[in-house]
N, C-alpha and C. Protein backbone atom coordinates (compact mmCIF):
# COMPACT_ATOMS: atom_id res chain seq x y z
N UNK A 1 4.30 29.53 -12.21
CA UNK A 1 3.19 29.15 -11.37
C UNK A 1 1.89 29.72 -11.92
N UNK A 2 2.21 31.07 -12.23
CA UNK A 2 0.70 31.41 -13.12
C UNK A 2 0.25 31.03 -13.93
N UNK A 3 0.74 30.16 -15.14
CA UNK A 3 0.72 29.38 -15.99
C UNK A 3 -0.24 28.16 -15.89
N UNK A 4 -0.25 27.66 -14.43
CA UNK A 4 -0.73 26.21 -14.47
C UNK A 4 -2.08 26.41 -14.08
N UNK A 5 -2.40 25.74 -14.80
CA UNK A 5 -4.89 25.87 -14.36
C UNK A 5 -4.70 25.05 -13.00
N UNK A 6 -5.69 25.69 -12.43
CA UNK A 6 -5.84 24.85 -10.83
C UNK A 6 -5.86 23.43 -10.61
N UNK A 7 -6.34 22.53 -11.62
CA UNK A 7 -6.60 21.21 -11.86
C UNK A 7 -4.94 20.87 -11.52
N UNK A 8 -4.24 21.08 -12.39
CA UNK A 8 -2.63 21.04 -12.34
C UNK A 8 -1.77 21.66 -11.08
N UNK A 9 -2.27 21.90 -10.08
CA UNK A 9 -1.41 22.38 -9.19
C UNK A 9 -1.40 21.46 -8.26
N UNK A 10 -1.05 20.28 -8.06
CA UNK A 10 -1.21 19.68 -7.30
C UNK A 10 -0.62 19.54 -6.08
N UNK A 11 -0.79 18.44 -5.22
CA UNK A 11 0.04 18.66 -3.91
C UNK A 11 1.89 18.41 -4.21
N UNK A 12 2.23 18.34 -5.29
CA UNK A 12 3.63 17.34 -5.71
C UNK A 12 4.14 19.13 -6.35
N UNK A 13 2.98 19.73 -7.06
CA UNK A 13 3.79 20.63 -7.75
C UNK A 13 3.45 22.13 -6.57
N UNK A 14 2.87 21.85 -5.67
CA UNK A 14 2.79 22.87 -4.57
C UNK A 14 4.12 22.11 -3.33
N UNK A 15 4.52 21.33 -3.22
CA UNK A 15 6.01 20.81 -2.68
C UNK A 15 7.02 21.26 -3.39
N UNK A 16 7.03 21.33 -4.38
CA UNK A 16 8.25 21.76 -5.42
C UNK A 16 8.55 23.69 -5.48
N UNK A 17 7.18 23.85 -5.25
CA UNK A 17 7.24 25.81 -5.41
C UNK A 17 7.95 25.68 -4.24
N UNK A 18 7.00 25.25 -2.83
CA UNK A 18 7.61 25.64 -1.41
C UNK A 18 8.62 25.14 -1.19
N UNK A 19 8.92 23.87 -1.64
CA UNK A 19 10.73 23.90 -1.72
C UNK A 19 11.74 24.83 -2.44
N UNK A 20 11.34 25.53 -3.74
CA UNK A 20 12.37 26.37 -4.45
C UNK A 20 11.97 27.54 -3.61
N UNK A 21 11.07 27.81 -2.44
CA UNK A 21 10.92 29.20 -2.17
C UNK A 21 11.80 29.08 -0.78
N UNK A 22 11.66 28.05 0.44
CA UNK A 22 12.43 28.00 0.78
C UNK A 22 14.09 27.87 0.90
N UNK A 23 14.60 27.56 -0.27
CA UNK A 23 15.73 27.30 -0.85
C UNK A 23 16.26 28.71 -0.99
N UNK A 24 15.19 29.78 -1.93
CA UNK A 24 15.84 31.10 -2.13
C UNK A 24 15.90 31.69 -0.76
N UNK A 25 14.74 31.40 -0.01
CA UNK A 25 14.71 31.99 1.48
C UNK A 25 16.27 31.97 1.93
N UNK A 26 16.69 30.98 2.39
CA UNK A 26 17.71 30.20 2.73
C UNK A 26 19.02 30.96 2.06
N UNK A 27 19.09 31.49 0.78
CA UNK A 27 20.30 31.80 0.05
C UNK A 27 20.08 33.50 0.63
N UNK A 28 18.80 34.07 0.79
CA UNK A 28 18.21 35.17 0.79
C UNK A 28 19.41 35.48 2.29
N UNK A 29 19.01 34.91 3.29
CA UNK A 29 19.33 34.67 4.88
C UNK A 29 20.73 34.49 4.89
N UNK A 30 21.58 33.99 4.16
CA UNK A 30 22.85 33.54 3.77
C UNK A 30 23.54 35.00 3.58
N UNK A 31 22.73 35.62 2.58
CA UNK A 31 23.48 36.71 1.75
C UNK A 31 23.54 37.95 2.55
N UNK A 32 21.84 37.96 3.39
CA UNK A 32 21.94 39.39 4.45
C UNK A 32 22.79 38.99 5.88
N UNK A 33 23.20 37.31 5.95
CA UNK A 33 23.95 37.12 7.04
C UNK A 33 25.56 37.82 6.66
N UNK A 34 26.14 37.56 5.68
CA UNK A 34 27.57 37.89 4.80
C UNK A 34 27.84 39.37 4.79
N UNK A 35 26.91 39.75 4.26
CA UNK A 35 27.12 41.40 3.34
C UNK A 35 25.74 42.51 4.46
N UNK A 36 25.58 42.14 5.79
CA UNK A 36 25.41 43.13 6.45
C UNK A 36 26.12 44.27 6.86
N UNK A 37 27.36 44.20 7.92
CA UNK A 37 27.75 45.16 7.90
C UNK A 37 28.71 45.72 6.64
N UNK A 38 29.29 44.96 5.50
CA UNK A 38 29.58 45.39 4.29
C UNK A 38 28.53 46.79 3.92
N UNK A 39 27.08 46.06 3.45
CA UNK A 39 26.27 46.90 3.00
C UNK A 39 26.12 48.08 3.87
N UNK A 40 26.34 48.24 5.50
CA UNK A 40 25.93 49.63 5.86
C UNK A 40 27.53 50.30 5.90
N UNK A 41 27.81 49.63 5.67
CA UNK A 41 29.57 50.20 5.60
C UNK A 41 29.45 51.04 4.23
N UNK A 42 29.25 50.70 3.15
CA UNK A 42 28.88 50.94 2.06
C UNK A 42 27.97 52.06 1.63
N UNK A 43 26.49 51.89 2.60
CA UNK A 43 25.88 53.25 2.22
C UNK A 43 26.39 54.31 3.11
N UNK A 44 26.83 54.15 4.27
CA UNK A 44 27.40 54.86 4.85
C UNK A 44 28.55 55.93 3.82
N UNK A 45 29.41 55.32 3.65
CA UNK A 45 30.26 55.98 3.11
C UNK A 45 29.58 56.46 1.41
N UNK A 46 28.77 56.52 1.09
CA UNK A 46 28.46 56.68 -0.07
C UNK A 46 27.37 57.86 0.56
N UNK A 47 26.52 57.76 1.27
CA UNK A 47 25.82 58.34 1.83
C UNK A 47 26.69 59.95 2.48
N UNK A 48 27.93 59.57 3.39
CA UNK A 48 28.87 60.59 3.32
C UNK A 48 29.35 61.74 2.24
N UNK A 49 29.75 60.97 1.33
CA UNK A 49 30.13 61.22 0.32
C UNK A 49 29.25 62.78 0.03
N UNK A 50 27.74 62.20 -0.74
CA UNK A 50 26.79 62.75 -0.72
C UNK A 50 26.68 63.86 0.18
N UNK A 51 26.58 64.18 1.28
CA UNK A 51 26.88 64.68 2.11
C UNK A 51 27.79 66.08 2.57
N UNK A 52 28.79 65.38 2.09
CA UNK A 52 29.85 66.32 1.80
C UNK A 52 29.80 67.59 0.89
N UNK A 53 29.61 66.72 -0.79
CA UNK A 53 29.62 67.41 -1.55
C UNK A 53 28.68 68.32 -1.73
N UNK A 54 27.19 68.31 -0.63
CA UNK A 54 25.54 69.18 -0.64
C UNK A 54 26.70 69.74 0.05
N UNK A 55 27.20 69.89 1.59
CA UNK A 55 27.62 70.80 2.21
C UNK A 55 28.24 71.81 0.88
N UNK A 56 29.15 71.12 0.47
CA UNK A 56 30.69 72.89 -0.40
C UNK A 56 29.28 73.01 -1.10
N UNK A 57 28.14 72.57 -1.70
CA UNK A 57 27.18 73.36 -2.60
C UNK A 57 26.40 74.63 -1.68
N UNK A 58 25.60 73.84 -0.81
CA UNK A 58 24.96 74.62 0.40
C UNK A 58 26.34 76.13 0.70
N UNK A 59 27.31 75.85 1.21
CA UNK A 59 27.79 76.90 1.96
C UNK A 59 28.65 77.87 0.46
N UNK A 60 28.77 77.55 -0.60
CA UNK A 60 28.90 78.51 -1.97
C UNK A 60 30.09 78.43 -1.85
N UNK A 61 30.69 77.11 -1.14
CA UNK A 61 32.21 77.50 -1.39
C UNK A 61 32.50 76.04 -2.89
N UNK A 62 31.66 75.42 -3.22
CA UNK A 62 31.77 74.97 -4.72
C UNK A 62 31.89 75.41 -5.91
N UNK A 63 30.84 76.55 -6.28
CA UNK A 63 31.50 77.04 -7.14
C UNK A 63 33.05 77.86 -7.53
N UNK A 64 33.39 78.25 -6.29
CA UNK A 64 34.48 78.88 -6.23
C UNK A 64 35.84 78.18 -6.59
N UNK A 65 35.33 76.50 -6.56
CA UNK A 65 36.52 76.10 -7.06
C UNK A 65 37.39 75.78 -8.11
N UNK A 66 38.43 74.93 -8.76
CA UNK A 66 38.78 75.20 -9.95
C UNK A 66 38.07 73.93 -10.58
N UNK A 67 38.01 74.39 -11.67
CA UNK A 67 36.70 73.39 -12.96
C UNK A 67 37.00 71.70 -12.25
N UNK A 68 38.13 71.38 -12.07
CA UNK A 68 38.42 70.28 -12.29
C UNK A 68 38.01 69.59 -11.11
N UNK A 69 37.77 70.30 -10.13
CA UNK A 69 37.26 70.21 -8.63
C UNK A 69 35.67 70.00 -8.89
N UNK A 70 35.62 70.70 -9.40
CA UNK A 70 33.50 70.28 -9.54
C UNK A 70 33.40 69.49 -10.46
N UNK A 71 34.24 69.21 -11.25
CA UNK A 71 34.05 67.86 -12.33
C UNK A 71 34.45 66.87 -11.23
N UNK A 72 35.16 66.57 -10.62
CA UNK A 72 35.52 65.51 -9.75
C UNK A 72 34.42 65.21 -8.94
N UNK A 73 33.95 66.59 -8.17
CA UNK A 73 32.85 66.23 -7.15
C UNK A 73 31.54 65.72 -7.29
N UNK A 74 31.31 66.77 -8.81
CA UNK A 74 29.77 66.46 -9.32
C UNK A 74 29.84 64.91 -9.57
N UNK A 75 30.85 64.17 -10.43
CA UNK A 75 30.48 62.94 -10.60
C UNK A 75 30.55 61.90 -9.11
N UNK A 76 31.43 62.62 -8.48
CA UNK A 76 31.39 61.26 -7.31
C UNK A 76 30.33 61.83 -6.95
N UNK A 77 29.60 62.50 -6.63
CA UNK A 77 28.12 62.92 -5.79
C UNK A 77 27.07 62.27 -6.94
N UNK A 78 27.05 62.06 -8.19
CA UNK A 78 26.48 61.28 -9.22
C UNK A 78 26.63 59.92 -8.71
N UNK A 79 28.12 59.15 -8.86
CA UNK A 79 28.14 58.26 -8.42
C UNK A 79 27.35 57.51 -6.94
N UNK A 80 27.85 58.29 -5.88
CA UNK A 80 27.32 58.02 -4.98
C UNK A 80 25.37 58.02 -4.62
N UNK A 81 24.96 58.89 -5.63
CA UNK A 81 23.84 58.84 -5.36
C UNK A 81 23.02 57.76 -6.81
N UNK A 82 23.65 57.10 -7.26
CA UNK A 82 23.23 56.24 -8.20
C UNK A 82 23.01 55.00 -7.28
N UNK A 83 24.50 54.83 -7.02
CA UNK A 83 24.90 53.53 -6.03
C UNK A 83 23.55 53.53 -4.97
N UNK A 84 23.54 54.93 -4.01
CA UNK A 84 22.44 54.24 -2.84
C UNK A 84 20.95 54.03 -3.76
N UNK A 85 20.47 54.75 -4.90
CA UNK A 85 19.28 54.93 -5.53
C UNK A 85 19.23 53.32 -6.10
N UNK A 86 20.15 52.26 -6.42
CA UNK A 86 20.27 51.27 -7.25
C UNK A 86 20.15 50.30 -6.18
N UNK A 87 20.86 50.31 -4.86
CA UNK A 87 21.41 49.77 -3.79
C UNK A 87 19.47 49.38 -3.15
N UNK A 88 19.09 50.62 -3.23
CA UNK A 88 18.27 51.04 -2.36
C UNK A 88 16.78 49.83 -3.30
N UNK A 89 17.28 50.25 -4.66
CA UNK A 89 15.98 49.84 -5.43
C UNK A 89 16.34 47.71 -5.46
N UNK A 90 17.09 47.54 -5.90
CA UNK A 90 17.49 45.67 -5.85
C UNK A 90 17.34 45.14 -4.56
N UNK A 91 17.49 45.74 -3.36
CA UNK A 91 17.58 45.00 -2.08
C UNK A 91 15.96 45.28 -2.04
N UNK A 92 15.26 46.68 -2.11
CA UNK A 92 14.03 46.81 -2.10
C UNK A 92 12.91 45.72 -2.92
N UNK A 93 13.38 45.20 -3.48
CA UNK A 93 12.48 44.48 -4.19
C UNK A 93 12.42 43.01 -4.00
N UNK A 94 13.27 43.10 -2.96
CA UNK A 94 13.13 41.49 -2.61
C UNK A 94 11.73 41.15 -1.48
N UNK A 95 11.56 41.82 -0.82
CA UNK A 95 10.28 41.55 -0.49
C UNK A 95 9.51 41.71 -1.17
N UNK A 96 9.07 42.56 -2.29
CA UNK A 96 8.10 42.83 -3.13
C UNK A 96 8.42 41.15 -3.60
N UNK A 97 9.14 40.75 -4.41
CA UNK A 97 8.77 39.46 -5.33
C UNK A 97 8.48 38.19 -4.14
N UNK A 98 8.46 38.31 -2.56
CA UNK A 98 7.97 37.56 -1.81
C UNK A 98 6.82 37.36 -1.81
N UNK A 99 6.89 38.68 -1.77
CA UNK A 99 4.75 38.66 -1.30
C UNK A 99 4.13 38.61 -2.40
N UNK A 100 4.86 38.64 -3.69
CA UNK A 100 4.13 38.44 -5.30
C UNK A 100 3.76 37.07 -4.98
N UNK A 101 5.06 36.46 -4.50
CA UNK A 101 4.69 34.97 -4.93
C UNK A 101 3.77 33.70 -3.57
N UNK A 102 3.65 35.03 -2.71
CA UNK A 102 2.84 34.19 -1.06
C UNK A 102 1.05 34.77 -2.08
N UNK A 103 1.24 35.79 -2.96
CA UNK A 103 -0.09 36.17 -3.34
C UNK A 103 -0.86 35.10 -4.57
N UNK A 104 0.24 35.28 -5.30
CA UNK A 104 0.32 34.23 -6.28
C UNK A 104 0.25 32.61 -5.90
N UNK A 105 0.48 32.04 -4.60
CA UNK A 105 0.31 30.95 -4.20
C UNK A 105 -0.59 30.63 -3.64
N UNK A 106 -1.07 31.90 -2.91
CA UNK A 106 -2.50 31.91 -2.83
C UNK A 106 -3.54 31.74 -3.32
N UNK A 107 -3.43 32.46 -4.45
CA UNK A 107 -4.28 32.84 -5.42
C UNK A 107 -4.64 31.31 -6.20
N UNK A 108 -3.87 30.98 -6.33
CA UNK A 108 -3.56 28.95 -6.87
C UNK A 108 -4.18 28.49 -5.82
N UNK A 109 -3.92 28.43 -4.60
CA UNK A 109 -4.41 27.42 -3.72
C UNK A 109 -5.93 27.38 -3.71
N UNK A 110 -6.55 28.80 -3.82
CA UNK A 110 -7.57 29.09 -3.46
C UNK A 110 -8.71 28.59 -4.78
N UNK A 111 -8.05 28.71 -6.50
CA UNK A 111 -8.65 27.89 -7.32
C UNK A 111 -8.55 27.12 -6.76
N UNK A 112 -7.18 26.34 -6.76
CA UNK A 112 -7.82 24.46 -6.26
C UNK A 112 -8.57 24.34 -5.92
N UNK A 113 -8.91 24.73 -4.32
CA UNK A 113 -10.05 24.26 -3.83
C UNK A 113 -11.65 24.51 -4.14
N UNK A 114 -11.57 25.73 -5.28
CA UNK A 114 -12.91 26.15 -5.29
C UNK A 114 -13.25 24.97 -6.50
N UNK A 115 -11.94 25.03 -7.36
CA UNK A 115 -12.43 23.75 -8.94
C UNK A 115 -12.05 22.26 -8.38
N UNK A 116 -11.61 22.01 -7.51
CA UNK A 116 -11.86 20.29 -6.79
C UNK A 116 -12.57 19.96 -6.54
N UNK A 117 -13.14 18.77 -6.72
CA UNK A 117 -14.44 18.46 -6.25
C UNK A 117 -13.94 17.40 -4.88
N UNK A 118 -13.14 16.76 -5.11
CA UNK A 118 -12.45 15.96 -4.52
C UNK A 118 -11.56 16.64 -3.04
N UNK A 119 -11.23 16.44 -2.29
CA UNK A 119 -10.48 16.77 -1.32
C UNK A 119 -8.79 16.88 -1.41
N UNK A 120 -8.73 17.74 -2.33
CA UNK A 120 -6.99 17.61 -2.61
C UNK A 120 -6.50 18.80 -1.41
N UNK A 121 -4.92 17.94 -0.62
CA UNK A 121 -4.36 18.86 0.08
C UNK A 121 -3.93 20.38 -0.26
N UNK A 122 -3.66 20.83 0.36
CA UNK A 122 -3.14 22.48 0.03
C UNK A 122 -2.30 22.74 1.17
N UNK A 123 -1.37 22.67 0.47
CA UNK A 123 0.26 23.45 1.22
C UNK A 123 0.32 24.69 1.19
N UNK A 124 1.26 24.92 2.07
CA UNK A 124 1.52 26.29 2.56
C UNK A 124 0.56 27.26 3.51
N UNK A 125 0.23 26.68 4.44
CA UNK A 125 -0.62 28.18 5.18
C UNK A 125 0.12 28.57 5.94
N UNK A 126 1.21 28.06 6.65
CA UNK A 126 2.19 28.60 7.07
C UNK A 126 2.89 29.56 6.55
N UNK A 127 2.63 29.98 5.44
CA UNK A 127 3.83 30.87 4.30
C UNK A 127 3.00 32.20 4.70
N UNK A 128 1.70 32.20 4.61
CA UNK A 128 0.73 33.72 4.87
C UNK A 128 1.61 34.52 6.25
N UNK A 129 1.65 33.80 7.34
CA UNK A 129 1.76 33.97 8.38
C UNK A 129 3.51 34.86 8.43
N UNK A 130 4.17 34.45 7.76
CA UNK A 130 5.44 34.75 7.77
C UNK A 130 5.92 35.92 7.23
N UNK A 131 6.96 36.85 8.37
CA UNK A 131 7.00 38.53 7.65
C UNK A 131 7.71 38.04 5.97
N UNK A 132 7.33 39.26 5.37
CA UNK A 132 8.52 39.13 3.99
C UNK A 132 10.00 39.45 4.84
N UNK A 133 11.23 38.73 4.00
CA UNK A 133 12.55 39.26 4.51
C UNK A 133 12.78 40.41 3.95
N UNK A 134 13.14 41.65 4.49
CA UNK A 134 13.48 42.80 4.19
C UNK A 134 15.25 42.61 4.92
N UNK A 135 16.38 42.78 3.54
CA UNK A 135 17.29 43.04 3.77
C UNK A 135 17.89 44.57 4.36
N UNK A 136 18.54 44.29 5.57
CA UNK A 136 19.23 45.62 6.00
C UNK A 136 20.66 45.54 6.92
N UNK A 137 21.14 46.94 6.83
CA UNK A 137 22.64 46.84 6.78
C UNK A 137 22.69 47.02 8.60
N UNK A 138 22.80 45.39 9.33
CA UNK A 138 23.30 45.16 10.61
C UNK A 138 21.62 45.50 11.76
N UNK A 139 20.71 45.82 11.10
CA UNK A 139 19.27 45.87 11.67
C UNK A 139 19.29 47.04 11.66
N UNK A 140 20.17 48.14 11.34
CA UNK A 140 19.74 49.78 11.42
C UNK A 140 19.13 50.45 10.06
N UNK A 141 19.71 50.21 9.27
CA UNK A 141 19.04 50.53 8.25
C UNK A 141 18.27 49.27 6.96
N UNK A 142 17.12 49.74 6.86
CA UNK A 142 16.21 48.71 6.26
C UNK A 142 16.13 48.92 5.28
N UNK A 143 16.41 48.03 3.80
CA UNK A 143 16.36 48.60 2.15
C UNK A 143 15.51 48.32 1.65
N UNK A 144 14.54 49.66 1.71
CA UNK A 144 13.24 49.39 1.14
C UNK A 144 13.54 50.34 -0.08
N UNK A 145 11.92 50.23 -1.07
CA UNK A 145 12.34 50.84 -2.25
C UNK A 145 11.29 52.30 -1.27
N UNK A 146 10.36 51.90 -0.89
CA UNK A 146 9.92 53.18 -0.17
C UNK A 146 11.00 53.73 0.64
N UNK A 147 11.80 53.65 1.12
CA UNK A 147 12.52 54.26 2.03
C UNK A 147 13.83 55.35 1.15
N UNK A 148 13.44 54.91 -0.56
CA UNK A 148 14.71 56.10 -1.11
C UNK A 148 14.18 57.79 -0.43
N UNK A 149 12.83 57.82 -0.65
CA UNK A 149 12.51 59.30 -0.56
C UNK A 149 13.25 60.01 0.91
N UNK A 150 13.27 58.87 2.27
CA UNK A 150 13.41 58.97 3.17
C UNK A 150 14.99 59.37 3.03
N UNK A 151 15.46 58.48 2.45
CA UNK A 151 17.30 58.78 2.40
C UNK A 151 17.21 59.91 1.80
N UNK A 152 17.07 60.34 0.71
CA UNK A 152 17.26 61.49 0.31
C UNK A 152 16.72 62.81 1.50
N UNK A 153 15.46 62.68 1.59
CA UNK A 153 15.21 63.62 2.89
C UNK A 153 16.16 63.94 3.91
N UNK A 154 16.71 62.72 4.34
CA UNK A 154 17.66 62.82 5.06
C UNK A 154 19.06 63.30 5.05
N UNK A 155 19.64 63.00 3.81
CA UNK A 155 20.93 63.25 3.17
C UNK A 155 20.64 65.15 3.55
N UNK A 156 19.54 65.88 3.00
CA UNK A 156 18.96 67.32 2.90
C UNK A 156 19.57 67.46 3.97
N UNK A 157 18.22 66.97 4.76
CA UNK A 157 18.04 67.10 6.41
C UNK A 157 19.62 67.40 7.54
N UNK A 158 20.08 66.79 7.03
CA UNK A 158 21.44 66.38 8.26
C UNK A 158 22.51 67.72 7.60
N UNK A 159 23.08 67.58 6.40
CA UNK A 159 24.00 68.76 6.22
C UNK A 159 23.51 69.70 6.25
N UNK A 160 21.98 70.65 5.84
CA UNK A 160 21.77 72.12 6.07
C UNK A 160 21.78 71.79 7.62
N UNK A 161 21.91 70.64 8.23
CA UNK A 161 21.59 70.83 9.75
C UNK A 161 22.97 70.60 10.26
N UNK A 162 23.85 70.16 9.89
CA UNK A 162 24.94 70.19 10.77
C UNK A 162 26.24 71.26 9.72
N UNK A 163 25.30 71.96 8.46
CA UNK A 163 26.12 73.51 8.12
C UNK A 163 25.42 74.21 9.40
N UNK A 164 24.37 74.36 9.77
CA UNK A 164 23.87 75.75 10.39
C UNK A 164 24.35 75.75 11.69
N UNK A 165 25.17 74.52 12.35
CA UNK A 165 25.70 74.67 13.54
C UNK A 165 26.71 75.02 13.16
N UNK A 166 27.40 75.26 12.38
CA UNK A 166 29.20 75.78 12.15
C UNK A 166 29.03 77.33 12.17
């Protein structure tokens, strides 16, 4: 779409964007309908995981164990915190490339009309108006790429807080 000079954007090739955008919409809505509670099932337990393994660090009973025990743990606590950091960053970016492309369609519409001399239509004002889809696992948790700092905060937050009640 950035490609085309305003002259070229016409009402035929502004039907064709808002049809392939609705289309991904559509597959977008499909995929967070399927793999909702999957996905919080998922960070959940990965998020646990995590969890766990800060606790035996926090309370010093990790090092104490035998090598093969902190080789096991360190990588699943690797693992697990790759997974939500990766999880967290691909679902996060699906609104970002929304609003690239409601900006970017904008940005086109708005040549047209300034280099037309003529009265050519312009699609889409309905698209401004509309939230970006932000995928999340069952409406509780929302996968933003801003929201890693928050998980991690939290991951902190909850085990020094539910070690200091034991």
């Amino acid at each position: 779409m950035t490609a085309l000079s305003p002259s070229k954007f016409t009402t035929a090739i502004q039907k064709e964007f808002l049809r392939r955008f609705i289309e991904i919409e559509s597959c977008i809505i499909s995929f967070q309908t399927i793999f909702s509670v999957p996905s919080l099932l998922m960070f959940a337990a990965h998020f646990s995981c995590c969890s766990a393994v800060l606790g035996l660090v926090v309370t010093g009973t990790f090092l104490n164990m035998p090598r093969i025990y902190i080789i096991y743990h360190t990588t699943s606590v690797l693992n697990s915190l790759s997974f939500l950091m990766a999880f967290m960053w691909f679902a996060g970016g699906v609104p970002l490339a929304m609003d690239n492309f409601k900006a970017t369609f904008s940005r086109k519409t708005q040549s047209l009309m300034v280099a037309s001399s003529e009265q050519e239509s312009v699609l889409g004002r309905g698209l401004y108006e509309r939230p970006s889809l932000v995928l999340s696992g069952c409406g509780i948790l929302y996968f933003t790429r801003n929201s890693m700092l928050v998980v991690l905060g939290t991951l902190l937050t909850y085990t020094v807080l539910l070690l200091s009640n034991q």
